[in-house]
PDB file of N, CA and C in Angstrom:
ATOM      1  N   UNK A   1     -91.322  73.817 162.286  1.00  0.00           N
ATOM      2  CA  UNK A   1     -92.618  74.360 161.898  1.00  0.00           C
ATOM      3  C   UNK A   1     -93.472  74.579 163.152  1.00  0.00           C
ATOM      4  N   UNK A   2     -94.066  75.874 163.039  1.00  0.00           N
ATOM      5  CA  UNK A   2     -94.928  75.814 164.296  1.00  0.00           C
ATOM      6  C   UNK A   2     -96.249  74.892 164.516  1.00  0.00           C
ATOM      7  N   UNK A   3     -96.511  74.777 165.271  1.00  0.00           N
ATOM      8  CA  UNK A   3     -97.648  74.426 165.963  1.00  0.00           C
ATOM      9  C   UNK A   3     -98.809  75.021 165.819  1.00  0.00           C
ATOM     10  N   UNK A   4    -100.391  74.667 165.651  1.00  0.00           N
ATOM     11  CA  UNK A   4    -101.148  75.555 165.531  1.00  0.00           C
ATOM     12  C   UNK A   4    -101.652  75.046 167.502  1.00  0.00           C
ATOM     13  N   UNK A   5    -102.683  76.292 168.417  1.00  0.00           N
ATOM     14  CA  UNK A   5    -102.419  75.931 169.448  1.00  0.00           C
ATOM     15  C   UNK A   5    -104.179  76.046 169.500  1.00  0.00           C
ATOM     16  N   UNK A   6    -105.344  75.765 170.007  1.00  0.00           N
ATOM     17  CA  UNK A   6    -106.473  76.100 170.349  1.00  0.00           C
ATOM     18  C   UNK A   6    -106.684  76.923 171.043  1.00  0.00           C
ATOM     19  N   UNK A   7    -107.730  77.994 170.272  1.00  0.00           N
ATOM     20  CA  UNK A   7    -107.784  79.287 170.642  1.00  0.00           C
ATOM     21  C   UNK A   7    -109.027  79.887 170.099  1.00  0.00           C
ATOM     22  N   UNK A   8    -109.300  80.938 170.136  1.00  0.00           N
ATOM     23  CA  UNK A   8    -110.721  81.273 169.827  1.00  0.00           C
ATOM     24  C   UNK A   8    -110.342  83.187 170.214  1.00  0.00           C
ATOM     25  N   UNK A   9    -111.594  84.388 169.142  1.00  0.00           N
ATOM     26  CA  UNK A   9    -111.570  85.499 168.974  1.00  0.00           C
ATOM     27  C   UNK A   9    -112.898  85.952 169.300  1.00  0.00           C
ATOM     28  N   UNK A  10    -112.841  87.355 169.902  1.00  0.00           N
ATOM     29  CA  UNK A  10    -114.286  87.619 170.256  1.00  0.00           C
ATOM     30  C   UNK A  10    -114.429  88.672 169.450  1.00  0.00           C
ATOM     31  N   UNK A  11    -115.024  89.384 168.186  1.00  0.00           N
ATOM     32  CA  UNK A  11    -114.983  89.854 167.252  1.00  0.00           C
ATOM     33  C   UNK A  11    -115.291  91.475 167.479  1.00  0.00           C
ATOM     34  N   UNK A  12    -116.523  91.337 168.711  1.00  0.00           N
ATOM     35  CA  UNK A  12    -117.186  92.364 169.311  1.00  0.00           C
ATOM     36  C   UNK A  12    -115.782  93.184 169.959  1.00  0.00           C
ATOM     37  N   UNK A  13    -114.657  92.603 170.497  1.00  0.00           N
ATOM     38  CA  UNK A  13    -113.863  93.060 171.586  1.00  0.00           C
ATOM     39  C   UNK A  13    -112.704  93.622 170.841  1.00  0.00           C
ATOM     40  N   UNK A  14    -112.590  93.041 169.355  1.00  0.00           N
ATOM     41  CA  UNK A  14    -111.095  93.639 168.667  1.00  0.00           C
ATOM     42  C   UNK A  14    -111.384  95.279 168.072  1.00  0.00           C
ATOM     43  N   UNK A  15    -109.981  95.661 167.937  1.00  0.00           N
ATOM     44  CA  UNK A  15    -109.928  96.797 166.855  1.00  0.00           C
ATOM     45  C   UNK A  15    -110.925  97.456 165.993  1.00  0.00           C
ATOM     46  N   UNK A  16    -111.027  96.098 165.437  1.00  0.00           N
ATOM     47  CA  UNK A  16    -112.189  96.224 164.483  1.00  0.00           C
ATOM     48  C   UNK A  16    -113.733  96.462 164.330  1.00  0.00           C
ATOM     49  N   UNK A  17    -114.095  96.294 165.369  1.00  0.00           N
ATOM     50  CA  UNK A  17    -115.449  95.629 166.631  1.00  0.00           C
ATOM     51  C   UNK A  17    -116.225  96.837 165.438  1.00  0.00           C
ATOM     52  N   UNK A  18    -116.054  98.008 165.706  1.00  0.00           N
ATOM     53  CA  UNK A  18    -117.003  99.057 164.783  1.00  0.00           C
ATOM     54  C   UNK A  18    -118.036  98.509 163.153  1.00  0.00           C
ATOM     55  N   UNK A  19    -116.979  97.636 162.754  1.00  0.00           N
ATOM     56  CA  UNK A  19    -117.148  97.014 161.451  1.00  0.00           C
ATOM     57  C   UNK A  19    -117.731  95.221 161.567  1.00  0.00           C
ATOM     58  N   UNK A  20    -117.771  95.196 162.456  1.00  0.00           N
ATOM     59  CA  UNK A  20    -118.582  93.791 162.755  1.00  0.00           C
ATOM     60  C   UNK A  20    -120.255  93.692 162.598  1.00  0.00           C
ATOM     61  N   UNK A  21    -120.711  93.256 162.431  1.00  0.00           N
ATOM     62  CA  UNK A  21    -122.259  92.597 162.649  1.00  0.00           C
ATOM     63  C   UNK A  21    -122.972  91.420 162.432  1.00  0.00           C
ATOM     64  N   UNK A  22    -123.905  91.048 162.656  1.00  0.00           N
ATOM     65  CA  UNK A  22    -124.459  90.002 163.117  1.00  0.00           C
ATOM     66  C   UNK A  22    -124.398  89.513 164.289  1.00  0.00           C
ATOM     67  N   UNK A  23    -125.103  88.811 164.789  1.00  0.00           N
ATOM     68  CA  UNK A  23    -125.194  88.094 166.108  1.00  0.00           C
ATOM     69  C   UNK A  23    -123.872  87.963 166.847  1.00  0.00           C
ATOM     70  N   UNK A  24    -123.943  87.838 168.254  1.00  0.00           N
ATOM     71  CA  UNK A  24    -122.775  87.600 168.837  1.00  0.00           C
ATOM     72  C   UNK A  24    -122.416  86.377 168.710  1.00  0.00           C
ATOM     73  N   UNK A  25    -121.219  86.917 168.513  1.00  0.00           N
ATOM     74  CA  UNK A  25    -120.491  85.160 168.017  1.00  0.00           C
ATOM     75  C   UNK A  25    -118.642  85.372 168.172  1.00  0.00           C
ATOM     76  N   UNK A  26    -118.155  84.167 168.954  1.00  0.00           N
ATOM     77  CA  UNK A  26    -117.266  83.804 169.011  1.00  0.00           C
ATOM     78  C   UNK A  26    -116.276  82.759 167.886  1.00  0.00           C
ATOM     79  N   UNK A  27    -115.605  83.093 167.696  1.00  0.00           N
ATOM     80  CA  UNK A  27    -114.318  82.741 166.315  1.00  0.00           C
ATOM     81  C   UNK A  27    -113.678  81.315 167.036  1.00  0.00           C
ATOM     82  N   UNK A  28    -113.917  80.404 167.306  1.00  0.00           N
ATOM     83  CA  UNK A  28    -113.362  79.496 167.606  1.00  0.00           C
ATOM     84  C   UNK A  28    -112.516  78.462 166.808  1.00  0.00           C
ATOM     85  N   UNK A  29    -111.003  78.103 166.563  1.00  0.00           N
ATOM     86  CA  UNK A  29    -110.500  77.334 165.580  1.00  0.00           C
ATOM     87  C   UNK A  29    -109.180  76.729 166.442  1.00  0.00           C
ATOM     88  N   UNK A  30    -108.141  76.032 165.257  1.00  0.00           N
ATOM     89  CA  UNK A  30    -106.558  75.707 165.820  1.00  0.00           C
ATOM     90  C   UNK A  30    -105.940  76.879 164.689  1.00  0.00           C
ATOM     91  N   UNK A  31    -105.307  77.687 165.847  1.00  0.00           N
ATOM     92  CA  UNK A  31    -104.776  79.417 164.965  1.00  0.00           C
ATOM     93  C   UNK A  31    -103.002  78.792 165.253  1.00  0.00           C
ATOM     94  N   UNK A  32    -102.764  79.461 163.864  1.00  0.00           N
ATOM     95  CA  UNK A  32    -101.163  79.507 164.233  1.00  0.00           C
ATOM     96  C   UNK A  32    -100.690  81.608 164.538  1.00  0.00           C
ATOM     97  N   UNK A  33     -99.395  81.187 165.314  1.00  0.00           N
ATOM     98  CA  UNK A  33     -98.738  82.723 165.198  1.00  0.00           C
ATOM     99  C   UNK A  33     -98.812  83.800 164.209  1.00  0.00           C
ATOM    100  N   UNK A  34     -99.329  82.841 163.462  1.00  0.00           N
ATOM    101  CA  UNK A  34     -99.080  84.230 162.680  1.00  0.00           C
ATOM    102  C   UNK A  34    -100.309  84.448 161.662  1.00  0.00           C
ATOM    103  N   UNK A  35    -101.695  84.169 162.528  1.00  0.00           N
ATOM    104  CA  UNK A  35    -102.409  84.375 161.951  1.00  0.00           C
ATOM    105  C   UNK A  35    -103.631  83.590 161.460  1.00  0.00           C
ATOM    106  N   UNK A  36    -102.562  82.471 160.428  1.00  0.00           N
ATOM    107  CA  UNK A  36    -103.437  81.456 159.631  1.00  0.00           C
ATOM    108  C   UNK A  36    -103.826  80.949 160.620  1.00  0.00           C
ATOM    109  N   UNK A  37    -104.728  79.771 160.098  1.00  0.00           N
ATOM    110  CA  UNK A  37    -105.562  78.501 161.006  1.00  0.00           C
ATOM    111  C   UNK A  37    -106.021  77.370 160.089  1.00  0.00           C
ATOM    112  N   UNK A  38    -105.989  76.457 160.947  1.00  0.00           N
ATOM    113  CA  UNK A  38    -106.321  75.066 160.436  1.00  0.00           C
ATOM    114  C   UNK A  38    -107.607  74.515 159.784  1.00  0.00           C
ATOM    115  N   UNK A  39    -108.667  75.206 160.777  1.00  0.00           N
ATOM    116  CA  UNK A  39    -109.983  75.220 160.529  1.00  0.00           C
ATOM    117  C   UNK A  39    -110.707  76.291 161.820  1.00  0.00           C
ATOM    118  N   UNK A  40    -111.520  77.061 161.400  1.00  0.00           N
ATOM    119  CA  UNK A  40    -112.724  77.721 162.542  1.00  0.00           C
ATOM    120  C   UNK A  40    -114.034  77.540 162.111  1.00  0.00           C
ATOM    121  N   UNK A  41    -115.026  77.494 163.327  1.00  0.00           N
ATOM    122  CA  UNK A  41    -115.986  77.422 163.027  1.00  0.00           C
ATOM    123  C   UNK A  41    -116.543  78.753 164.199  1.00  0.00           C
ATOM    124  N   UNK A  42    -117.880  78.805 164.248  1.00  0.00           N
ATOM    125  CA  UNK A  42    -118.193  80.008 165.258  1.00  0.00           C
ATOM    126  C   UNK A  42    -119.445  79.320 166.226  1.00  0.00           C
ATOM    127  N   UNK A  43    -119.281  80.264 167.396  1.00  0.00           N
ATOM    128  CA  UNK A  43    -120.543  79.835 168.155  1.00  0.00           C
ATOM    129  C   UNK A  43    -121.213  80.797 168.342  1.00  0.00           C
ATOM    130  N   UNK A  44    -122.424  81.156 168.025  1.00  0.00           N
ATOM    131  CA  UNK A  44    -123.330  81.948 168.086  1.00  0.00           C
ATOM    132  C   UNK A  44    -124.363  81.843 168.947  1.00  0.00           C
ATOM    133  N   UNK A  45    -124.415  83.290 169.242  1.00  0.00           N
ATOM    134  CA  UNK A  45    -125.889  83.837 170.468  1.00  0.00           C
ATOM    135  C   UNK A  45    -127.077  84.125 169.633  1.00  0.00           C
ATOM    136  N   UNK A  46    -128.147  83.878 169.510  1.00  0.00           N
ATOM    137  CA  UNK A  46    -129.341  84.403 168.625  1.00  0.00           C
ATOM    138  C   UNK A  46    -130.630  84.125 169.808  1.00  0.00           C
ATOM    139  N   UNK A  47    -131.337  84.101 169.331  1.00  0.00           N
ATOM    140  CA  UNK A  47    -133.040  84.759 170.375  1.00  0.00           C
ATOM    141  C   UNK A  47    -133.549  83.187 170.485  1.00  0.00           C
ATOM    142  N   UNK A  48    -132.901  82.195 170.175  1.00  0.00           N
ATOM    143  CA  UNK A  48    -133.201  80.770 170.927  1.00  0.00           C
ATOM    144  C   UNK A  48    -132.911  80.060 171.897  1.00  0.00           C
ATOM    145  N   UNK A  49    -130.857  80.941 171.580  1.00  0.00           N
ATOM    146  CA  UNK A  49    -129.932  80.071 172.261  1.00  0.00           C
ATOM    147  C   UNK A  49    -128.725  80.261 171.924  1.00  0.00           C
ATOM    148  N   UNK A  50    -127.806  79.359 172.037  1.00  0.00           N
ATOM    149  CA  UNK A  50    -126.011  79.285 171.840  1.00  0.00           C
ATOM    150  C   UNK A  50    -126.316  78.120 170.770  1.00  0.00           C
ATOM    151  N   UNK A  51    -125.537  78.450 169.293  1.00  0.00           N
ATOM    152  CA  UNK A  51    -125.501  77.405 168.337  1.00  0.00           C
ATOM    153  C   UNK A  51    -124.247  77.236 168.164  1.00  0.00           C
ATOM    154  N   UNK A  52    -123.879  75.713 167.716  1.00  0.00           N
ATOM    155  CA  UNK A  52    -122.761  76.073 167.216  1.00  0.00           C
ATOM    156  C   UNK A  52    -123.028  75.660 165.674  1.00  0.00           C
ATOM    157  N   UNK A  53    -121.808  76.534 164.793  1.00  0.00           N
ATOM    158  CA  UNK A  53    -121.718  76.811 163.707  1.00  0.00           C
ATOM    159  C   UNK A  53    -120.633  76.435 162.685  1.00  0.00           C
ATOM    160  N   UNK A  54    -120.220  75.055 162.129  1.00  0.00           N
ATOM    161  CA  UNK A  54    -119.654  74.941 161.290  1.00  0.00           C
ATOM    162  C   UNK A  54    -119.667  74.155 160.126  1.00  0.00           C
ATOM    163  N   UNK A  55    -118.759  74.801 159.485  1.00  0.00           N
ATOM    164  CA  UNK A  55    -119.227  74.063 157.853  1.00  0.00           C
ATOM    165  C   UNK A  55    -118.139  72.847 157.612  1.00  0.00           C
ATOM    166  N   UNK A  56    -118.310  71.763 156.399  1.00  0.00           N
ATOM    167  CA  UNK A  56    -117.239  71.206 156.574  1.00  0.00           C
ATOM    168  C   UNK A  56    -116.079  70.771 156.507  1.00  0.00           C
ATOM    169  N   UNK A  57    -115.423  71.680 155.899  1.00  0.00           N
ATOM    170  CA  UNK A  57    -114.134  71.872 155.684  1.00  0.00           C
ATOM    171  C   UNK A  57    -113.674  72.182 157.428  1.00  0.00           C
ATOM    172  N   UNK A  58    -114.197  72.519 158.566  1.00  0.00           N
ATOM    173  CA  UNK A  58    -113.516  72.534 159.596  1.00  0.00           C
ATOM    174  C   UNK A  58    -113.964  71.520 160.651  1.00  0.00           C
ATOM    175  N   UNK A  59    -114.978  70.721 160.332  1.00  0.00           N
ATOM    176  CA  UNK A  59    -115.217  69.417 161.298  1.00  0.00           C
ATOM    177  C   UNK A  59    -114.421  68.564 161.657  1.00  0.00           C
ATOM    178  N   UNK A  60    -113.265  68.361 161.426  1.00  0.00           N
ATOM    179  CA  UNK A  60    -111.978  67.850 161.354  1.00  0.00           C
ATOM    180  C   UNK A  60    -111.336  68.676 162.397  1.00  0.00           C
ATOM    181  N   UNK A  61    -111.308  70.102 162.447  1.00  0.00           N
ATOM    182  CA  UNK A  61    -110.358  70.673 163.563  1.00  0.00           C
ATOM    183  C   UNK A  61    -112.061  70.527 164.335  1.00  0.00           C
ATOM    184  N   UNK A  62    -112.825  70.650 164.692  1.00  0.00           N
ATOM    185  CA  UNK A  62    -113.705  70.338 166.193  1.00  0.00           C
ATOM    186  C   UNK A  62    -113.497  69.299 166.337  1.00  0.00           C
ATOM    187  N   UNK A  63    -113.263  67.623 165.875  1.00  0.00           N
ATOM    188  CA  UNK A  63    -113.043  66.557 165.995  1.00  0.00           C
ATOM    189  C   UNK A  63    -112.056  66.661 166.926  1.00  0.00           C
ATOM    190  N   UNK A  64    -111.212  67.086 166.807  1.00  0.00           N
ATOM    191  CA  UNK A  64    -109.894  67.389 167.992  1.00  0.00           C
ATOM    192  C   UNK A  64    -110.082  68.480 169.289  1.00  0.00           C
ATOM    193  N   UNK A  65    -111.242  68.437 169.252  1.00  0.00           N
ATOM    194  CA  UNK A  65    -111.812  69.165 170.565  1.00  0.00           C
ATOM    195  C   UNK A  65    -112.919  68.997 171.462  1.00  0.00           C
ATOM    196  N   UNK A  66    -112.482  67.704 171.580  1.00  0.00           N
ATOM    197  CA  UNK A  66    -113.190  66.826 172.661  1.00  0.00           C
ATOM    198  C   UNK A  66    -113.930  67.618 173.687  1.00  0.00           C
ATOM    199  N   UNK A  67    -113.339  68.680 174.371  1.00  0.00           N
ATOM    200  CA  UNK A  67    -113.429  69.047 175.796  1.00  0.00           C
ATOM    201  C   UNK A  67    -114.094  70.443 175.229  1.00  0.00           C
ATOM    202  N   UNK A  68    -114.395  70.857 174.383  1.00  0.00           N
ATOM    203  CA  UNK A  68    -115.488  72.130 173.903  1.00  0.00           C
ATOM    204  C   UNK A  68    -116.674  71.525 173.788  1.00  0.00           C
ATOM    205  N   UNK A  69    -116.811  70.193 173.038  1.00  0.00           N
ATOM    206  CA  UNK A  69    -118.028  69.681 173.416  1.00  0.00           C
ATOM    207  C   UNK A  69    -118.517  69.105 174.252  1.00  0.00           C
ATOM    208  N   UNK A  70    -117.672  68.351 175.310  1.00  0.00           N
ATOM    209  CA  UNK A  70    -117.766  68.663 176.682  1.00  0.00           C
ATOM    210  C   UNK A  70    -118.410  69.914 177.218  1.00  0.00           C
ATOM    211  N   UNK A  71    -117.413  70.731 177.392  1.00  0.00           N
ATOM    212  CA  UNK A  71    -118.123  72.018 177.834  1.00  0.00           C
ATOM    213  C   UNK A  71    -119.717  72.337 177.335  1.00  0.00           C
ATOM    214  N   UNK A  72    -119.911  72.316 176.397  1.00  0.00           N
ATOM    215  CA  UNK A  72    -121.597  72.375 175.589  1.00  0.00           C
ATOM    216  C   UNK A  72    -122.143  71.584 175.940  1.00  0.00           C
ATOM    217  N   UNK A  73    -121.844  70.081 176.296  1.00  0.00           N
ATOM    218  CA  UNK A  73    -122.712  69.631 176.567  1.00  0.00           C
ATOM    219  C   UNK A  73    -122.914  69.952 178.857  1.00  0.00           C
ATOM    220  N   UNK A  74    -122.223  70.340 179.063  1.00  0.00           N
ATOM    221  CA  UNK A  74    -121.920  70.722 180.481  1.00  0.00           C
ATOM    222  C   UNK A  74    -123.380  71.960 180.314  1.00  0.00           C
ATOM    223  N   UNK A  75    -122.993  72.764 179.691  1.00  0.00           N
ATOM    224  CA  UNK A  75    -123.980  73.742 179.213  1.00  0.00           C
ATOM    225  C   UNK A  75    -125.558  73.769 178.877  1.00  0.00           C
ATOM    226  N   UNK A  76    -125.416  72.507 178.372  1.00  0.00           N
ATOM    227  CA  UNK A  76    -127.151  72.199 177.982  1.00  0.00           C
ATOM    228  C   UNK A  76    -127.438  71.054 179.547  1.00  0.00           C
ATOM    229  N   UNK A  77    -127.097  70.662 180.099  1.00  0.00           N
ATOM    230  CA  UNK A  77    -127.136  69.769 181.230  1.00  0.00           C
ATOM    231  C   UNK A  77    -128.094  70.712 182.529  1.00  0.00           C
ATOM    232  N   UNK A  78    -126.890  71.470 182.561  1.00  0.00           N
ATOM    233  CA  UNK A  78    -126.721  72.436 184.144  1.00  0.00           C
ATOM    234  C   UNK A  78    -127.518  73.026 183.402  1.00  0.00           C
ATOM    235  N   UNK A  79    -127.982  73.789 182.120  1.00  0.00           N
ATOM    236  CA  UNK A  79    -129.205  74.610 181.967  1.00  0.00           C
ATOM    237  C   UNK A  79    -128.991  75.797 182.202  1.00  0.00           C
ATOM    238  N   UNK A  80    -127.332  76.193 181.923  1.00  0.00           N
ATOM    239  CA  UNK A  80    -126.520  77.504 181.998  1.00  0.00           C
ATOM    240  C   UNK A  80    -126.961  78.287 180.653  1.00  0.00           C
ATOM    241  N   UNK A  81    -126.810  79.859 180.667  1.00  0.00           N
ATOM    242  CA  UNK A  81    -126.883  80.880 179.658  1.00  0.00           C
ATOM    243  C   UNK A  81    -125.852  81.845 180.092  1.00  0.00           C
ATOM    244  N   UNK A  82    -124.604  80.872 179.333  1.00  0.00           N
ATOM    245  CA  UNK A  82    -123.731  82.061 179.427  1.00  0.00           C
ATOM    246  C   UNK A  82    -123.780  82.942 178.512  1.00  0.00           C
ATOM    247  N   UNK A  83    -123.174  84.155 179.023  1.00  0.00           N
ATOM    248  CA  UNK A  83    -122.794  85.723 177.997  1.00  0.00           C
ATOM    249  C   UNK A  83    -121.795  84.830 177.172  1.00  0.00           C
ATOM    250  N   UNK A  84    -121.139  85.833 176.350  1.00  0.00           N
ATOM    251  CA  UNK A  84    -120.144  85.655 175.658  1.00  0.00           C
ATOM    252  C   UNK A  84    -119.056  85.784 176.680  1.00  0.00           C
ATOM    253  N   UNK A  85    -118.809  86.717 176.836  1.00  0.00           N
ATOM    254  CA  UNK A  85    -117.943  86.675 177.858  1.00  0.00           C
ATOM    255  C   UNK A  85    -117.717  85.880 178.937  1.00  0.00           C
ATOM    256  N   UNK A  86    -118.977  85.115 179.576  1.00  0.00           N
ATOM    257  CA  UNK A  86    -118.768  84.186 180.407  1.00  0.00           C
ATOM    258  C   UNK A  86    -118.225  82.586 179.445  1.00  0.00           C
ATOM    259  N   UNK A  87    -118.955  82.500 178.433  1.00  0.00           N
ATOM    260  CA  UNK A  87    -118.507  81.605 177.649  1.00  0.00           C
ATOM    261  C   UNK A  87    -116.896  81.807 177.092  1.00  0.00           C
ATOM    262  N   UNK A  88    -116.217  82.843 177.219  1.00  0.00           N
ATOM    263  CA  UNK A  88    -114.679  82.968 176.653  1.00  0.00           C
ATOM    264  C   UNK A  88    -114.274  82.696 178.304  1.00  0.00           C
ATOM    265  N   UNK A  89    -114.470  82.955 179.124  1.00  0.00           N
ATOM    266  CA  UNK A  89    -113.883  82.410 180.747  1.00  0.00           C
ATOM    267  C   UNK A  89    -114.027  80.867 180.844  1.00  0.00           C
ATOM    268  N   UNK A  90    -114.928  80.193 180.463  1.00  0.00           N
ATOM    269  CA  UNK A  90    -115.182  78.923 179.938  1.00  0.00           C
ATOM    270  C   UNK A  90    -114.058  78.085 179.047  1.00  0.00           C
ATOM    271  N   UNK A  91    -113.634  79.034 178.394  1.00  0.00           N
ATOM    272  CA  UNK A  91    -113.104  78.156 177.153  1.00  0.00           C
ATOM    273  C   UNK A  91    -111.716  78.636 177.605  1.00  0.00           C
ATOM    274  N   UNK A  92    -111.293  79.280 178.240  1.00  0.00           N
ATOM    275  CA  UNK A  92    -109.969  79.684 179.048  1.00  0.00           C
ATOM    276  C   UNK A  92    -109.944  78.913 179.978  1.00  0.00           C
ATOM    277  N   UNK A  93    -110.770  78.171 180.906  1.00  0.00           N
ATOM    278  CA  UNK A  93    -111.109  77.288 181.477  1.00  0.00           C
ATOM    279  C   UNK A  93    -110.674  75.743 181.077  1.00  0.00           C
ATOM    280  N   UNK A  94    -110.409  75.502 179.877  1.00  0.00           N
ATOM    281  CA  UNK A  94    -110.651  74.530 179.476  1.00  0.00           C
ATOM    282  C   UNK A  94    -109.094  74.227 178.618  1.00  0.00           C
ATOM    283  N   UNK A  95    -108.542  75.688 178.547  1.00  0.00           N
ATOM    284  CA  UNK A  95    -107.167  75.567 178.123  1.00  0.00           C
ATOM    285  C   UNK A  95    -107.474  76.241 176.324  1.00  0.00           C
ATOM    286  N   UNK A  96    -108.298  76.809 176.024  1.00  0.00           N
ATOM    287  CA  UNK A  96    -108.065  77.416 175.111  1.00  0.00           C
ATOM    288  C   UNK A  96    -107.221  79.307 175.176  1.00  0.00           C
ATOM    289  N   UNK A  97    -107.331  79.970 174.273  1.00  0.00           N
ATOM    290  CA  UNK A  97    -105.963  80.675 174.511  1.00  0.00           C
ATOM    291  C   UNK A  97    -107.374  82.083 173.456  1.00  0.00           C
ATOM    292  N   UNK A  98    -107.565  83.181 174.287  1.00  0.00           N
ATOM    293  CA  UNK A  98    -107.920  84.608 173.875  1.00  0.00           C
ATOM    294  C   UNK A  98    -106.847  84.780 172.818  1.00  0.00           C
ATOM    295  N   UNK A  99    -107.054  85.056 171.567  1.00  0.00           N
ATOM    296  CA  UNK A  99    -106.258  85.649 170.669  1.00  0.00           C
ATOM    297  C   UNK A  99    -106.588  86.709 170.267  1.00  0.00           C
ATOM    298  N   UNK A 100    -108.012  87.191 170.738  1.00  0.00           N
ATOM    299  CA  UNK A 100    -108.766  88.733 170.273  1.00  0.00           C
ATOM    300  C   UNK A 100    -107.576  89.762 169.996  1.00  0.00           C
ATOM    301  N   UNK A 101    -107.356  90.542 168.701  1.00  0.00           N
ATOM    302  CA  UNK A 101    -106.438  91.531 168.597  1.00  0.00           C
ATOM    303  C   UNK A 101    -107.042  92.981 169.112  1.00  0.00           C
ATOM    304  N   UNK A 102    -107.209  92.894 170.423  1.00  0.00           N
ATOM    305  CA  UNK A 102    -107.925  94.041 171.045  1.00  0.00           C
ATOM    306  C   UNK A 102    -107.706  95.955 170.306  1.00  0.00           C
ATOM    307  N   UNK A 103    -106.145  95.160 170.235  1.00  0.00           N
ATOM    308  CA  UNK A 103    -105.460  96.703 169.971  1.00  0.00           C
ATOM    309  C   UNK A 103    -104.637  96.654 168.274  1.00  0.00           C
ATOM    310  N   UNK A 104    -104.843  97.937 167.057  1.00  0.00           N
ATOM    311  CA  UNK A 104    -104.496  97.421 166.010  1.00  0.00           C
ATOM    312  C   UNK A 104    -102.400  97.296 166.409  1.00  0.00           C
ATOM    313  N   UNK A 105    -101.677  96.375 165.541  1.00  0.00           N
ATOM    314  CA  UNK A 105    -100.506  96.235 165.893  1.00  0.00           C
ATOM    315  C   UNK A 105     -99.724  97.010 165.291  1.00  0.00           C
TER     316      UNK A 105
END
């Protein structure tokens, strides 16, 4: 059975991006190959700040991601405002894995 691996989608950047809205926000979860996932929650940009966003059926998969809240809290410390994009270099940083389906398959 596979493995699900930590990974995260930038919604703005896929295929789909035309049909998206709301705030910028990153898809963060444990994704398997082929799609499914364990649990995601999202982190969102809005006119305050970077939130993060989950409900609880997936607090259980952030529980296993010690080092994202690390990173956030690295974030509110240093008094950084990353983009999204600087925040997905971050989380590649940290050993999570771009799964954005940039291109349809």
């Amino acid at each position: 059975m596979d493995e699900s691996i930590k990974a995260f989608i930038i919604p703005y950047e896929t295929w789909y991006k035309d049909v998206v809205s709301g705030e910028p926000h990153i898809y963060i979860g444990m994704y398997y190959e082929n799609g499914s996932c364990d649990g995601a929650f999202r982190v969102v940009w809005d006119n305050i700040g970077i939130q993060l966003r989950a409900y609880d059926d997936s607090w259980e998969v952030l529980s296993h991601m010690p080092e994202l809240i690390g990173l956030m809290g690295r974030i509110q410390i240093e008094e950084l405002n990353p983009t999204v994009q600087e925040f997905a270099e971050m989380l590649k940083g940290i050993g999570f894995k771009d799964i954005t389906e940039r291109e349809r398959i």
